[in-house]
PDB file of N, CA and C in Angstrom:
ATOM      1  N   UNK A   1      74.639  74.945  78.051  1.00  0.00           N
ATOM      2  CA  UNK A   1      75.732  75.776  78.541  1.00  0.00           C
ATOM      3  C   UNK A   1      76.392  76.445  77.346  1.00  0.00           C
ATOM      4  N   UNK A   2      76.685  77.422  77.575  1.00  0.00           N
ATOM      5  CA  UNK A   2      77.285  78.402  76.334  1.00  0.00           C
ATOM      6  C   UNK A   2      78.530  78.020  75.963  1.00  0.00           C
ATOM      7  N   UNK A   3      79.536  77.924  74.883  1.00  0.00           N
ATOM      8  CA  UNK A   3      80.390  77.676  74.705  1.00  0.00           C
ATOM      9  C   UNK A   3      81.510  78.044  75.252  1.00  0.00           C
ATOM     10  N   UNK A   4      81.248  79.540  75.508  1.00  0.00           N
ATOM     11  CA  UNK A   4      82.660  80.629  76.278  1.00  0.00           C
ATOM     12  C   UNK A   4      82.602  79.932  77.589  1.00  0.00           C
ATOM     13  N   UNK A   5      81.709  79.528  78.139  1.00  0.00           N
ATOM     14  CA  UNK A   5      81.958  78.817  79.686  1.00  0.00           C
ATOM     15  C   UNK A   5      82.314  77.678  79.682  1.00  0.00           C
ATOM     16  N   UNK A   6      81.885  76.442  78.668  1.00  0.00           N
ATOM     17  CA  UNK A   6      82.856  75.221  78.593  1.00  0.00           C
ATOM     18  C   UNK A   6      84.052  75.680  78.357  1.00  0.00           C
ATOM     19  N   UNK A   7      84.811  76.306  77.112  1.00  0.00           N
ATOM     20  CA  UNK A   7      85.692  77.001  76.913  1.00  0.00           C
ATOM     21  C   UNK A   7      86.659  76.891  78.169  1.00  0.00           C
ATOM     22  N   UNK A   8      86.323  78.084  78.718  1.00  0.00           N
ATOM     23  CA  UNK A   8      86.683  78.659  79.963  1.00  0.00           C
ATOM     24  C   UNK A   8      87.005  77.796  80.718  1.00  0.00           C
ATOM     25  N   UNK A   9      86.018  76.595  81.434  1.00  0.00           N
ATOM     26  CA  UNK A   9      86.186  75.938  82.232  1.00  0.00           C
ATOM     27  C   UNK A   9      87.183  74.664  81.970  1.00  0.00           C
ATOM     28  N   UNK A  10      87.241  74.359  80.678  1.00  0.00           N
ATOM     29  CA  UNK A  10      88.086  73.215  80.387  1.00  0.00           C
ATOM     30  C   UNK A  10      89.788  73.618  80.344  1.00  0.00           C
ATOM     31  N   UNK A  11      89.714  74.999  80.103  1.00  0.00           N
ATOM     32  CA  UNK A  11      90.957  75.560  80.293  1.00  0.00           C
ATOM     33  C   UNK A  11      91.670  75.687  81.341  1.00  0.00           C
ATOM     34  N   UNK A  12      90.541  76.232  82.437  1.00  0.00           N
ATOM     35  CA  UNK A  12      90.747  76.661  83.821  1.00  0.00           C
ATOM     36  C   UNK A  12      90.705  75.095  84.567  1.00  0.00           C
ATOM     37  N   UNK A  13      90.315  74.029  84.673  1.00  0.00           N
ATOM     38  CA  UNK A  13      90.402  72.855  85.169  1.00  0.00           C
ATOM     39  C   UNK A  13      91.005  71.913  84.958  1.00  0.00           C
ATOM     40  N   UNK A  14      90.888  71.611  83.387  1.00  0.00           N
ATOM     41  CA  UNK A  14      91.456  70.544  82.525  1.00  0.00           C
ATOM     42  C   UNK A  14      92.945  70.549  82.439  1.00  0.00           C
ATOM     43  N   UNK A  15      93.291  71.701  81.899  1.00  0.00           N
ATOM     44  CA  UNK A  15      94.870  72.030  81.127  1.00  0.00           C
ATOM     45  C   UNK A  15      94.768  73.052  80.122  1.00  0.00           C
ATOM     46  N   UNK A  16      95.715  74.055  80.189  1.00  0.00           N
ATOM     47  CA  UNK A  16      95.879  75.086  79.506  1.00  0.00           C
ATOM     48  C   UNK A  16      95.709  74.587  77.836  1.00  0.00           C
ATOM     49  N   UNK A  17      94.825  75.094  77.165  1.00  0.00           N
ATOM     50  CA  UNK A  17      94.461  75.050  75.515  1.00  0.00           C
ATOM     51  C   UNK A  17      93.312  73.897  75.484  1.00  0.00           C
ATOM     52  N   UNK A  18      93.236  73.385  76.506  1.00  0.00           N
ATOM     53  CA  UNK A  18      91.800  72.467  76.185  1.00  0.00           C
ATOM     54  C   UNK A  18      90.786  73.197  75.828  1.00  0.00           C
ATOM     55  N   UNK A  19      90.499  74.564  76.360  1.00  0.00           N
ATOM     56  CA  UNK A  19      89.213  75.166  75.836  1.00  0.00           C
ATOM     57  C   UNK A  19      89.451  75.303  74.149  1.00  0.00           C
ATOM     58  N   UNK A  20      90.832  75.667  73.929  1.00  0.00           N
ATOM     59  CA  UNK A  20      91.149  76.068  72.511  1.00  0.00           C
ATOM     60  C   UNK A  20      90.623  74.872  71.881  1.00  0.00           C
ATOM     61  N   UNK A  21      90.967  73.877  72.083  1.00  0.00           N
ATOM     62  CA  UNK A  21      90.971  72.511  71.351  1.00  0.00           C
ATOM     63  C   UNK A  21      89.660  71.998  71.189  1.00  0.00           C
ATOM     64  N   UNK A  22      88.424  72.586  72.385  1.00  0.00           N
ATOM     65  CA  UNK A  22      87.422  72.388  72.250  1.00  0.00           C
ATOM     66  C   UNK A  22      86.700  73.473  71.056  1.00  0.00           C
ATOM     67  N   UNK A  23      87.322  74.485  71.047  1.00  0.00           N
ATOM     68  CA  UNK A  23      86.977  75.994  69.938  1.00  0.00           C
ATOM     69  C   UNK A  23      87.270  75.394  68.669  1.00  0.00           C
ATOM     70  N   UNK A  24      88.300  74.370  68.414  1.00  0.00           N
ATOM     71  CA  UNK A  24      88.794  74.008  67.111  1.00  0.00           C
ATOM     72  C   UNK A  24      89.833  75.006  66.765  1.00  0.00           C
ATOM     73  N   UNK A  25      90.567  75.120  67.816  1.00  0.00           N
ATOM     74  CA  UNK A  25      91.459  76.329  67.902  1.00  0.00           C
ATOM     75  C   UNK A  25      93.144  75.070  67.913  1.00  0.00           C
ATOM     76  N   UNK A  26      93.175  74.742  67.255  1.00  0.00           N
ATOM     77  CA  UNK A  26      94.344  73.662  67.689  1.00  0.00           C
ATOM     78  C   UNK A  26      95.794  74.087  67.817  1.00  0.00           C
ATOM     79  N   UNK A  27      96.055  75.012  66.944  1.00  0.00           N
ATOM     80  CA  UNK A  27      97.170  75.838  66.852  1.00  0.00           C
ATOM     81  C   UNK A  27      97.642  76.832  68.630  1.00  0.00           C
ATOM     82  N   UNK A  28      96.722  77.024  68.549  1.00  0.00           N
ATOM     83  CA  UNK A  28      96.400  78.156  70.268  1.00  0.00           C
ATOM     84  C   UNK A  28      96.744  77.393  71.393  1.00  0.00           C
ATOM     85  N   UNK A  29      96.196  76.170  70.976  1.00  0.00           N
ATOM     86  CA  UNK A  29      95.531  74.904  72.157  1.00  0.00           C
ATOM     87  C   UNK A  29      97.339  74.827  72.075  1.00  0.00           C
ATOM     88  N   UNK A  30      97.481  74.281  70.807  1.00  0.00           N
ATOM     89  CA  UNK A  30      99.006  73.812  71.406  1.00  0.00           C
ATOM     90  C   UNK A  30      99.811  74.256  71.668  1.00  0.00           C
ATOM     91  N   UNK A  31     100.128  76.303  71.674  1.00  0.00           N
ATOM     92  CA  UNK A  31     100.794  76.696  72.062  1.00  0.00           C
ATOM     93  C   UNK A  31     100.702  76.614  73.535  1.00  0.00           C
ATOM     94  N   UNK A  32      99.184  76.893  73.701  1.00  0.00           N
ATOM     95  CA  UNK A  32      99.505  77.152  75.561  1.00  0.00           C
ATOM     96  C   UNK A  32     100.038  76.000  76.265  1.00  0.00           C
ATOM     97  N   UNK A  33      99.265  74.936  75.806  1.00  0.00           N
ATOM     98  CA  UNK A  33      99.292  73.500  76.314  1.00  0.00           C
ATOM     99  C   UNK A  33     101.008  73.234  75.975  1.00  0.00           C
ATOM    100  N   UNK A  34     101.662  73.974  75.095  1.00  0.00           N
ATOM    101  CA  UNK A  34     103.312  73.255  75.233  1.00  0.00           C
ATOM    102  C   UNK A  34     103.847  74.319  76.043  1.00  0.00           C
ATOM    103  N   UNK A  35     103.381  75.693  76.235  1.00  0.00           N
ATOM    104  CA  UNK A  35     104.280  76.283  76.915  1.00  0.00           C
ATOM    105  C   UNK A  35     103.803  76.264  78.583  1.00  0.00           C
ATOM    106  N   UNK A  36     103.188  75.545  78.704  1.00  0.00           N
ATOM    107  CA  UNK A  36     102.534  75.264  80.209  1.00  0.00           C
ATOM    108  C   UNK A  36     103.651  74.164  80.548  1.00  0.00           C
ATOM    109  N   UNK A  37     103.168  72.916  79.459  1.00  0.00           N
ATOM    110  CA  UNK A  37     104.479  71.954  80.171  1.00  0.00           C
ATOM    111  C   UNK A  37     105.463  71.886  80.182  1.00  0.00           C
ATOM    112  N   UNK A  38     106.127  72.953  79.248  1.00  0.00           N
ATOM    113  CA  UNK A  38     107.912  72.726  79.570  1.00  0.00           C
ATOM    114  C   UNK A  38     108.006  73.639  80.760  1.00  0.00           C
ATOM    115  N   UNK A  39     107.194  74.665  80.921  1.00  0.00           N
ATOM    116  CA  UNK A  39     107.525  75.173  82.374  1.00  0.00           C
ATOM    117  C   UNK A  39     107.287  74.247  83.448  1.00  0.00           C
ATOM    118  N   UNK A  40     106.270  73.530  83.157  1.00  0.00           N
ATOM    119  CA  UNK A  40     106.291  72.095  84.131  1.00  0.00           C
ATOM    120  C   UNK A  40     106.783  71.279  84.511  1.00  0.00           C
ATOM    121  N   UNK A  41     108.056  71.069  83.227  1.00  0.00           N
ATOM    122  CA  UNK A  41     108.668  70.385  83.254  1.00  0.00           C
ATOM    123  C   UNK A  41     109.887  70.766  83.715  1.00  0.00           C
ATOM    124  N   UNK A  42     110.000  71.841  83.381  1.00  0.00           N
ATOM    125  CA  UNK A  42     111.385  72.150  84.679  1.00  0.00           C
ATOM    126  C   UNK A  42     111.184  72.420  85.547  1.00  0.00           C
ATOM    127  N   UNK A  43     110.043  72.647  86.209  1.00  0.00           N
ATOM    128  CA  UNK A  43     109.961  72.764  87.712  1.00  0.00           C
ATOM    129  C   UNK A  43     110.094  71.071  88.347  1.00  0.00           C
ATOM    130  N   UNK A  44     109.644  70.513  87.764  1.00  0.00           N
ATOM    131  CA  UNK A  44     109.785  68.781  87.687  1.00  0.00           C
ATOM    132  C   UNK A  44     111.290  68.201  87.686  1.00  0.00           C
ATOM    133  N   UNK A  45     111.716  68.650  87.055  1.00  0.00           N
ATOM    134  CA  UNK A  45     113.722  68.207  86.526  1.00  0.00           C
ATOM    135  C   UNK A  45     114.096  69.167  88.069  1.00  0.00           C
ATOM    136  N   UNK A  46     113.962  70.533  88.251  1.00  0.00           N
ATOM    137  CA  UNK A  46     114.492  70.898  89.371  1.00  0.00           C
ATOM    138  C   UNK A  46     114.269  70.094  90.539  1.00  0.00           C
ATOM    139  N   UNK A  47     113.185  69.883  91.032  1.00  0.00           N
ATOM    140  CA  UNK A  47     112.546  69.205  91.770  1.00  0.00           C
ATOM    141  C   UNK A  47     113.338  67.696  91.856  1.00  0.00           C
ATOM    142  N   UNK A  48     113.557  66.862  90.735  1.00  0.00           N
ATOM    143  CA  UNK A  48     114.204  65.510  91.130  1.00  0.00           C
ATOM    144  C   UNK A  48     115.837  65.965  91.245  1.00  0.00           C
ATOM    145  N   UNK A  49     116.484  67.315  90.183  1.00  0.00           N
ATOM    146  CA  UNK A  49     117.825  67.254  90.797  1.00  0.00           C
ATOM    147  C   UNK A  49     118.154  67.390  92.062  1.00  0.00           C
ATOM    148  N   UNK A  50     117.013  68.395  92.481  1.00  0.00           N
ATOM    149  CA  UNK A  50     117.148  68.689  94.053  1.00  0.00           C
ATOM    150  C   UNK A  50     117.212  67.757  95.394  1.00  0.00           C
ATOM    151  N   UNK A  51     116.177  67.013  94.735  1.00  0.00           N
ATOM    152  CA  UNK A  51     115.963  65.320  95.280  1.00  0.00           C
ATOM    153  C   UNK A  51     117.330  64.272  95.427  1.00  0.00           C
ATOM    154  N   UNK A  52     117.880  64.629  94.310  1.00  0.00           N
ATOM    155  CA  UNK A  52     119.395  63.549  93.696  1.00  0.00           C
ATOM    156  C   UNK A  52     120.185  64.422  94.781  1.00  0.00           C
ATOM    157  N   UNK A  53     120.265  65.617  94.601  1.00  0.00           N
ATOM    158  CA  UNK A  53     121.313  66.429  95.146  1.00  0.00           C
ATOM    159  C   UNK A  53     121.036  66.065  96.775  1.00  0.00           C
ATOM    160  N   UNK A  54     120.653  66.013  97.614  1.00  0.00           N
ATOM    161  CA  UNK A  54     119.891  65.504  99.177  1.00  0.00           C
ATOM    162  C   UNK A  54     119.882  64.532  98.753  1.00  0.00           C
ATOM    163  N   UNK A  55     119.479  63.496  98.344  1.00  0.00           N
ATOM    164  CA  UNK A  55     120.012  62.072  98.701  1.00  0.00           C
ATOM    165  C   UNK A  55     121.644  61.899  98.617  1.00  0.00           C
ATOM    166  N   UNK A  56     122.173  62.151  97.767  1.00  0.00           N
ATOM    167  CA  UNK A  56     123.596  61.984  97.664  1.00  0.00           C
ATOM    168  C   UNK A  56     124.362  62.537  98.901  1.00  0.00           C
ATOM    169  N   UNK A  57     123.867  63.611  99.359  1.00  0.00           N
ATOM    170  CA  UNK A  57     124.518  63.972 100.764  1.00  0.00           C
ATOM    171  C   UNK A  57     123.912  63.260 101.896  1.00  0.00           C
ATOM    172  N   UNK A  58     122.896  62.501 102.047  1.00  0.00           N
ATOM    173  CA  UNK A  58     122.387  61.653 103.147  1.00  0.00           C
ATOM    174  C   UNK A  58     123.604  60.839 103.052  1.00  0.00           C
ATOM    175  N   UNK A  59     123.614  60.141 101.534  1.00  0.00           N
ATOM    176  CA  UNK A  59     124.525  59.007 101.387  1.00  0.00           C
ATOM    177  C   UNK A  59     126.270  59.284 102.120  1.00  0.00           C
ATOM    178  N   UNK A  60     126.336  60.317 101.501  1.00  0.00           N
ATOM    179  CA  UNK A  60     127.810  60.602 101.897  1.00  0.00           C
ATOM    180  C   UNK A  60     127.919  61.180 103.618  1.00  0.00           C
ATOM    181  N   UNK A  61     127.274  61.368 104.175  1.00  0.00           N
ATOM    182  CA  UNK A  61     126.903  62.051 105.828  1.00  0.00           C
ATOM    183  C   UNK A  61     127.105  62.727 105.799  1.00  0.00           C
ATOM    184  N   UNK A  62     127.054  64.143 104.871  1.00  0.00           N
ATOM    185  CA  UNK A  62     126.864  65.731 104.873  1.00  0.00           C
ATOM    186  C   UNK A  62     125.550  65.494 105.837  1.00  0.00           C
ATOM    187  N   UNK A  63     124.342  65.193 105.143  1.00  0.00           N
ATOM    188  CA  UNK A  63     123.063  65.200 105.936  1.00  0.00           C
ATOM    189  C   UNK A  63     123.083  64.466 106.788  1.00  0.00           C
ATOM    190  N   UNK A  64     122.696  64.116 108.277  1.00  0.00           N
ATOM    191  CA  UNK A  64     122.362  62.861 108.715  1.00  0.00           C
ATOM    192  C   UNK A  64     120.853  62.293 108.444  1.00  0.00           C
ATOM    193  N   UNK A  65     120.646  61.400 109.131  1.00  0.00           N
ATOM    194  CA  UNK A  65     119.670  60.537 108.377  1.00  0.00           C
ATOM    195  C   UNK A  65     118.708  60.812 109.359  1.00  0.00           C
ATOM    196  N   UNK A  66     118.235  62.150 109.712  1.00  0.00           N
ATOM    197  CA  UNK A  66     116.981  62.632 110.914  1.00  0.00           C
ATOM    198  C   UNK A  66     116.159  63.586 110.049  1.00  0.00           C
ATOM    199  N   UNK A  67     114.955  63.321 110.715  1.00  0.00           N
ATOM    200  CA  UNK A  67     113.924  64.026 109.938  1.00  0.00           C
ATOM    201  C   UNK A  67     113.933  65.223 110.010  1.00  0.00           C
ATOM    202  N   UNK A  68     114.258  66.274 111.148  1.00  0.00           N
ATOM    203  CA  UNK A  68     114.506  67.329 110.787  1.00  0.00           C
ATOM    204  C   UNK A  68     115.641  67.899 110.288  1.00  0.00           C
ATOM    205  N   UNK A  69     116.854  67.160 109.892  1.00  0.00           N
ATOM    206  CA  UNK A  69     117.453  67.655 109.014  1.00  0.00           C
ATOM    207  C   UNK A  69     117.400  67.697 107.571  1.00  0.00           C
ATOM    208  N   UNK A  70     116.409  66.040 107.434  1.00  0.00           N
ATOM    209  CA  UNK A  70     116.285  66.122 105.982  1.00  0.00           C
ATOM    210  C   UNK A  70     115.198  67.495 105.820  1.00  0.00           C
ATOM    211  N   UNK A  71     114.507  67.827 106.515  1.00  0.00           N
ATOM    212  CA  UNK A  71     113.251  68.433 106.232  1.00  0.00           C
ATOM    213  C   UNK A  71     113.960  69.937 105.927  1.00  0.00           C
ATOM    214  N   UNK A  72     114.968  70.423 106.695  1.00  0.00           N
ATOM    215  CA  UNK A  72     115.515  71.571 106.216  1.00  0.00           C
ATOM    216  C   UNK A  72     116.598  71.881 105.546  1.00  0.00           C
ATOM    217  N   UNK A  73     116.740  70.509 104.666  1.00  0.00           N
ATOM    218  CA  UNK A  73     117.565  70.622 103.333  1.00  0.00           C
ATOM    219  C   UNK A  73     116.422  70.658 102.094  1.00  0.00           C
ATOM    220  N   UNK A  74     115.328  69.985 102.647  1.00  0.00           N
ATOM    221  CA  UNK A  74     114.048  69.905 101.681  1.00  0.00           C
ATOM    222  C   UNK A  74     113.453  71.297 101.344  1.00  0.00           C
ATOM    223  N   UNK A  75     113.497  72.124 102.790  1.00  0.00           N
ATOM    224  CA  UNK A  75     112.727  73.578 102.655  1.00  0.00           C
ATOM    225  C   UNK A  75     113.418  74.443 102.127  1.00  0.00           C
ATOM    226  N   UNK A  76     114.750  74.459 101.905  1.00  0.00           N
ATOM    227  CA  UNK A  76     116.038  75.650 101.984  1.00  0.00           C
ATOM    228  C   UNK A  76     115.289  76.055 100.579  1.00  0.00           C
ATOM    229  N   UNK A  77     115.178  77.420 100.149  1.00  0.00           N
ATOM    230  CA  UNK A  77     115.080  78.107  99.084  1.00  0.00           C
ATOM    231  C   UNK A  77     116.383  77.662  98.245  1.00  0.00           C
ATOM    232  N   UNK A  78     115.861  77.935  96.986  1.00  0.00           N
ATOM    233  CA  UNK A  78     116.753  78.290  95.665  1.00  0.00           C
ATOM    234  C   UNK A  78     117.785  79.505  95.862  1.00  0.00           C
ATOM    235  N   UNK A  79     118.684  79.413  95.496  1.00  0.00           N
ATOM    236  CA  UNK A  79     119.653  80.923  95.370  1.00  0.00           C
ATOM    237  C   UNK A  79     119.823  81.185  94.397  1.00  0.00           C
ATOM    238  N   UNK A  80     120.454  82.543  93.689  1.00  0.00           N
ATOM    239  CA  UNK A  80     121.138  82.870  92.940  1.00  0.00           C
ATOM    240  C   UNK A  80     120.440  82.561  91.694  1.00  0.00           C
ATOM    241  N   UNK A  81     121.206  81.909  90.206  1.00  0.00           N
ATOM    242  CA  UNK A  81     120.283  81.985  89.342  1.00  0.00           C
ATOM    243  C   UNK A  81     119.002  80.843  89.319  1.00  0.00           C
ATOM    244  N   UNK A  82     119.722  79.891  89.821  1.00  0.00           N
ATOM    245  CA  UNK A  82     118.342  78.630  90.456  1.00  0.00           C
ATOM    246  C   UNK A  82     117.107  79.242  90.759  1.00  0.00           C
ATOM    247  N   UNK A  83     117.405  80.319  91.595  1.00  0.00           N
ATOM    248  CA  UNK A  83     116.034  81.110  92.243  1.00  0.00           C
ATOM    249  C   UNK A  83     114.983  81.510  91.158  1.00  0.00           C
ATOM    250  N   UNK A  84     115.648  82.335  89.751  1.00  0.00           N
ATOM    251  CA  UNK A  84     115.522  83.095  89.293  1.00  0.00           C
ATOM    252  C   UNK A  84     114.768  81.839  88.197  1.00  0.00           C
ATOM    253  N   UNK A  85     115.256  80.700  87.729  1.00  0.00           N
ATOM    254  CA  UNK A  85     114.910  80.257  86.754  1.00  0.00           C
ATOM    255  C   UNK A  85     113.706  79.434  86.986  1.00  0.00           C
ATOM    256  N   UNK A  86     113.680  78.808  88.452  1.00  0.00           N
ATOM    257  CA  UNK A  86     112.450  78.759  89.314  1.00  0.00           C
ATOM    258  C   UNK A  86     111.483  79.567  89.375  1.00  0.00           C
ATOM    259  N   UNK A  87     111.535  80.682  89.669  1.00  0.00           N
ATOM    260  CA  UNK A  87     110.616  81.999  89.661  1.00  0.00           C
ATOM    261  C   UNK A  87     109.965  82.115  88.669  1.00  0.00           C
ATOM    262  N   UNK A  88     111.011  82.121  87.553  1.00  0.00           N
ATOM    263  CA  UNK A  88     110.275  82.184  85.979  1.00  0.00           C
ATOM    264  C   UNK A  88     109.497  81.311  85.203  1.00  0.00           C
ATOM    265  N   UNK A  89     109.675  79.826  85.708  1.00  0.00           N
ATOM    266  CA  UNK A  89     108.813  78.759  85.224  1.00  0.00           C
ATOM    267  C   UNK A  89     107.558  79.174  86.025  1.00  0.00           C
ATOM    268  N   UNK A  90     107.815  78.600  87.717  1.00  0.00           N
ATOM    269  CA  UNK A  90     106.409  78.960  87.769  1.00  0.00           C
ATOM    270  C   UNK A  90     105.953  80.324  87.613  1.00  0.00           C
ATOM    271  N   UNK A  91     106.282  81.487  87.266  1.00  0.00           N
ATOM    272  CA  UNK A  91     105.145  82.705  86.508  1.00  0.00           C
ATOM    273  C   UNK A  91     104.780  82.255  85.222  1.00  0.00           C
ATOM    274  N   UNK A  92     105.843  81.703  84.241  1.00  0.00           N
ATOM    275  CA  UNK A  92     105.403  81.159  83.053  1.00  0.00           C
ATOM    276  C   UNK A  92     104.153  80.060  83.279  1.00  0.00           C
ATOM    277  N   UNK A  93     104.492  79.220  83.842  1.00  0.00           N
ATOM    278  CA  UNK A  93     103.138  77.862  84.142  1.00  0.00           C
ATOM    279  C   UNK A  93     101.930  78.854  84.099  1.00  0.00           C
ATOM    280  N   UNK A  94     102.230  79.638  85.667  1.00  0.00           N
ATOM    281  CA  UNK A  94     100.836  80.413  85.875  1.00  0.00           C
ATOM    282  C   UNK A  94     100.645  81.542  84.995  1.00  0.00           C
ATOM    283  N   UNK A  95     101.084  82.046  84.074  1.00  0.00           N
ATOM    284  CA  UNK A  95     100.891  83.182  83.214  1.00  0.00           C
ATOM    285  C   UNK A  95     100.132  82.404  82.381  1.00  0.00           C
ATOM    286  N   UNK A  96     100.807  81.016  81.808  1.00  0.00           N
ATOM    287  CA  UNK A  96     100.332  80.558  80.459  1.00  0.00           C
ATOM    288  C   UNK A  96      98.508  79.893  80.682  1.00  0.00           C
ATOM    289  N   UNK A  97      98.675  79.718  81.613  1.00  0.00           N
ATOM    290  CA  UNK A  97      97.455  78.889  82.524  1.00  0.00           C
ATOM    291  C   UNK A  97      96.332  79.947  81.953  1.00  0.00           C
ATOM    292  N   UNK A  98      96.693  81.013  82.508  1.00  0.00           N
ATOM    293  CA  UNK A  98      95.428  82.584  82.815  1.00  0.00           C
ATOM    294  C   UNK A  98      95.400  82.878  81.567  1.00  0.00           C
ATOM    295  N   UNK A  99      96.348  83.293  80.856  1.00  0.00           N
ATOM    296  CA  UNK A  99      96.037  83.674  79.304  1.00  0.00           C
ATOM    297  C   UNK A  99      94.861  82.837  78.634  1.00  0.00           C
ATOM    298  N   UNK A 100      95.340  81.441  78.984  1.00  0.00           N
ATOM    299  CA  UNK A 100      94.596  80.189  78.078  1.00  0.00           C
ATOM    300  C   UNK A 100      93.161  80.585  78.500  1.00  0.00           C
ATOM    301  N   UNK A 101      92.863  80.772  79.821  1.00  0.00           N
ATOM    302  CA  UNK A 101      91.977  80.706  79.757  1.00  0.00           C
ATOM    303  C   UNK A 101      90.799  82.171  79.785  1.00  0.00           C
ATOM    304  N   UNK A 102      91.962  83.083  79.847  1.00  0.00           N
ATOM    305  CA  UNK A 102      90.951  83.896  79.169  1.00  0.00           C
ATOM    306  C   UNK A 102      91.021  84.217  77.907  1.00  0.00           C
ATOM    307  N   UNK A 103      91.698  83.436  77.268  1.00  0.00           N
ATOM    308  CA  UNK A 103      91.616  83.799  75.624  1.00  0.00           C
ATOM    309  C   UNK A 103      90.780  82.769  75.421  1.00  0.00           C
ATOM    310  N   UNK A 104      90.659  81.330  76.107  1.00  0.00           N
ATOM    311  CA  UNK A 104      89.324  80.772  75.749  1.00  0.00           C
ATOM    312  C   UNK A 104      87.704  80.874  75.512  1.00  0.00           C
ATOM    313  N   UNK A 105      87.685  82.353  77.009  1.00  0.00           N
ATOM    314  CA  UNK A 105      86.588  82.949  76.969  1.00  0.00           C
ATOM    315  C   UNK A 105      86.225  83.975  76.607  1.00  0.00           C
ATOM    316  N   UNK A 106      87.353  84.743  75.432  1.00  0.00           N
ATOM    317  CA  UNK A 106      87.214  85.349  74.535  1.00  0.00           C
ATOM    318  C   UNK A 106      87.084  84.547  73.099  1.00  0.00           C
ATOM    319  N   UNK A 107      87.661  83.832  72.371  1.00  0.00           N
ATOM    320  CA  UNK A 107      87.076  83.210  71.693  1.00  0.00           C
ATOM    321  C   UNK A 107      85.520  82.506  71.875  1.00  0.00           C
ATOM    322  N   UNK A 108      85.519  81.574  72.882  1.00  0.00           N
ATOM    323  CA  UNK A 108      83.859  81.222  73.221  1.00  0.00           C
ATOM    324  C   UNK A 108      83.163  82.434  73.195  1.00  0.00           C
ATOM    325  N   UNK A 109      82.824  83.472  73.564  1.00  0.00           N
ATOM    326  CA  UNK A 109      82.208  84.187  73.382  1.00  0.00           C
ATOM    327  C   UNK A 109      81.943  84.897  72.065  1.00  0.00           C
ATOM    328  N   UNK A 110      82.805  84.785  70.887  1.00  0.00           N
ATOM    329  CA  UNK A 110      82.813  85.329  69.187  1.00  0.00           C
ATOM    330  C   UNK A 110      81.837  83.668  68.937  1.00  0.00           C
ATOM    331  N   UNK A 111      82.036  82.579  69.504  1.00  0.00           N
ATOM    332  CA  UNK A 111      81.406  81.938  68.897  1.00  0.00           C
ATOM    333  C   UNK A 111      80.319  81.909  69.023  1.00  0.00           C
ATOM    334  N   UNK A 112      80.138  82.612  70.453  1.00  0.00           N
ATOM    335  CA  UNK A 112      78.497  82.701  70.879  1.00  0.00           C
ATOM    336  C   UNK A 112      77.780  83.395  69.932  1.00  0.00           C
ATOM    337  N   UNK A 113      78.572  84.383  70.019  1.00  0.00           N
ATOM    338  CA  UNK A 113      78.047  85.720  69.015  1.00  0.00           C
ATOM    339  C   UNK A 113      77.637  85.350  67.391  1.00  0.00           C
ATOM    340  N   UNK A 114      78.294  84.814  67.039  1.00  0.00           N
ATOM    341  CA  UNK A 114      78.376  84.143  66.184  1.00  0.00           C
ATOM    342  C   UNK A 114      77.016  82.967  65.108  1.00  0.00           C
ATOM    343  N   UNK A 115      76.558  82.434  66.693  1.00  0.00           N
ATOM    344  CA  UNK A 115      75.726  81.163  66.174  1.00  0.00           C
ATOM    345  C   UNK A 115      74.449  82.244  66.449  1.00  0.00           C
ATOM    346  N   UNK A 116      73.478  81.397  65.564  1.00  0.00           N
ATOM    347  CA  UNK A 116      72.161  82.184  65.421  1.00  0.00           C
ATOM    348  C   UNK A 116      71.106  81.516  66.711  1.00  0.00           C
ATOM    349  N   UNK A 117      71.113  82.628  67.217  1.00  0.00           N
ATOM    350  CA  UNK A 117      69.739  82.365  67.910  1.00  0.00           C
ATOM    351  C   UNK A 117      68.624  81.858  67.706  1.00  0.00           C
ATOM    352  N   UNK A 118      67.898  80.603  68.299  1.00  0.00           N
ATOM    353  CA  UNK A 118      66.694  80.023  67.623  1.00  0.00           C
ATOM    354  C   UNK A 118      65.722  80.122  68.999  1.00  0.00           C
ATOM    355  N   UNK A 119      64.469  80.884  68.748  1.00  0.00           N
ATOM    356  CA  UNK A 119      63.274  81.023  69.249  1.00  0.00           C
ATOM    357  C   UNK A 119      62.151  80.846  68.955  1.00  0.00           C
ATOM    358  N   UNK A 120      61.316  80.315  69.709  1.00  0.00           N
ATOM    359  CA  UNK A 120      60.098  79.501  69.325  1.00  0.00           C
ATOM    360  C   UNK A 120      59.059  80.683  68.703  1.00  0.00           C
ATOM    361  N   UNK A 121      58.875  80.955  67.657  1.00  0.00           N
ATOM    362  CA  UNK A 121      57.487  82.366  67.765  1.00  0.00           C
ATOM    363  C   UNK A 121      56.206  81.752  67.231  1.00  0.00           C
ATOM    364  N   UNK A 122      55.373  81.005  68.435  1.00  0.00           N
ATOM    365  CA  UNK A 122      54.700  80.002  67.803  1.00  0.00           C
ATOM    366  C   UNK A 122      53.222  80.948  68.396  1.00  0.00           C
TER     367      UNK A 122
END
């Protein structure tokens, strides 16, 4: 298998900069791979404040304790700048994701280019 397609694929499956890391690209690898997870990671921190924030009102009987009410305190969209900082992680996650991996299969491919072809001329 050619390198630009491991590349590629370890990026696209694995985690953003694994293809890099497989290129010996470590610097690349770790940009994508850190700017993937702090966007991850605040979608994660939103996600449990949101969690804290709905339990605390179950607790106090803002919410009652029925499944379809919890379920449409669970679904309610983000507002205002919440929305916005939400929005932007996940495009960042998924921006950083696609870059990685097509800059993986642009690098794999210089390396292809790169290594010498060996053929039998027997």
């Amino acid at each position: 298998m050619k390198t630009s397609i491991k590349a590629v694929l370890l990026s696209a499956f694995v985690c953003p900069g694994s293809g890099h890391f497989y290129l010996k690209k470590p610097l690349l690898g770790n940009v994508f791979l850190l700017s993937s997870l702090a966007s991850l990671s605040f979608l994660f921190w939103h996600a449990y404040q949101r969690a804290q924030v709905i339990s605390e009102q179950i607790l106090n009987g803002e919410i009652p304790l029925e499944l379809n009410a919890i379920y449409s305190a669970v679904t309610q969209a983000p507002v205002g700048n919440e929305a916005l900082y939400v929005n932007l992680a996940t495009a960042g996650f998924i921006i950083s994701w696609l870059i990685a991996a097509i800059d993986a299969f642009r690098l794999g491919k210089r390396a292809d280019e790169a290594e010498p072809t060996t053929s039998n001329t027997n």
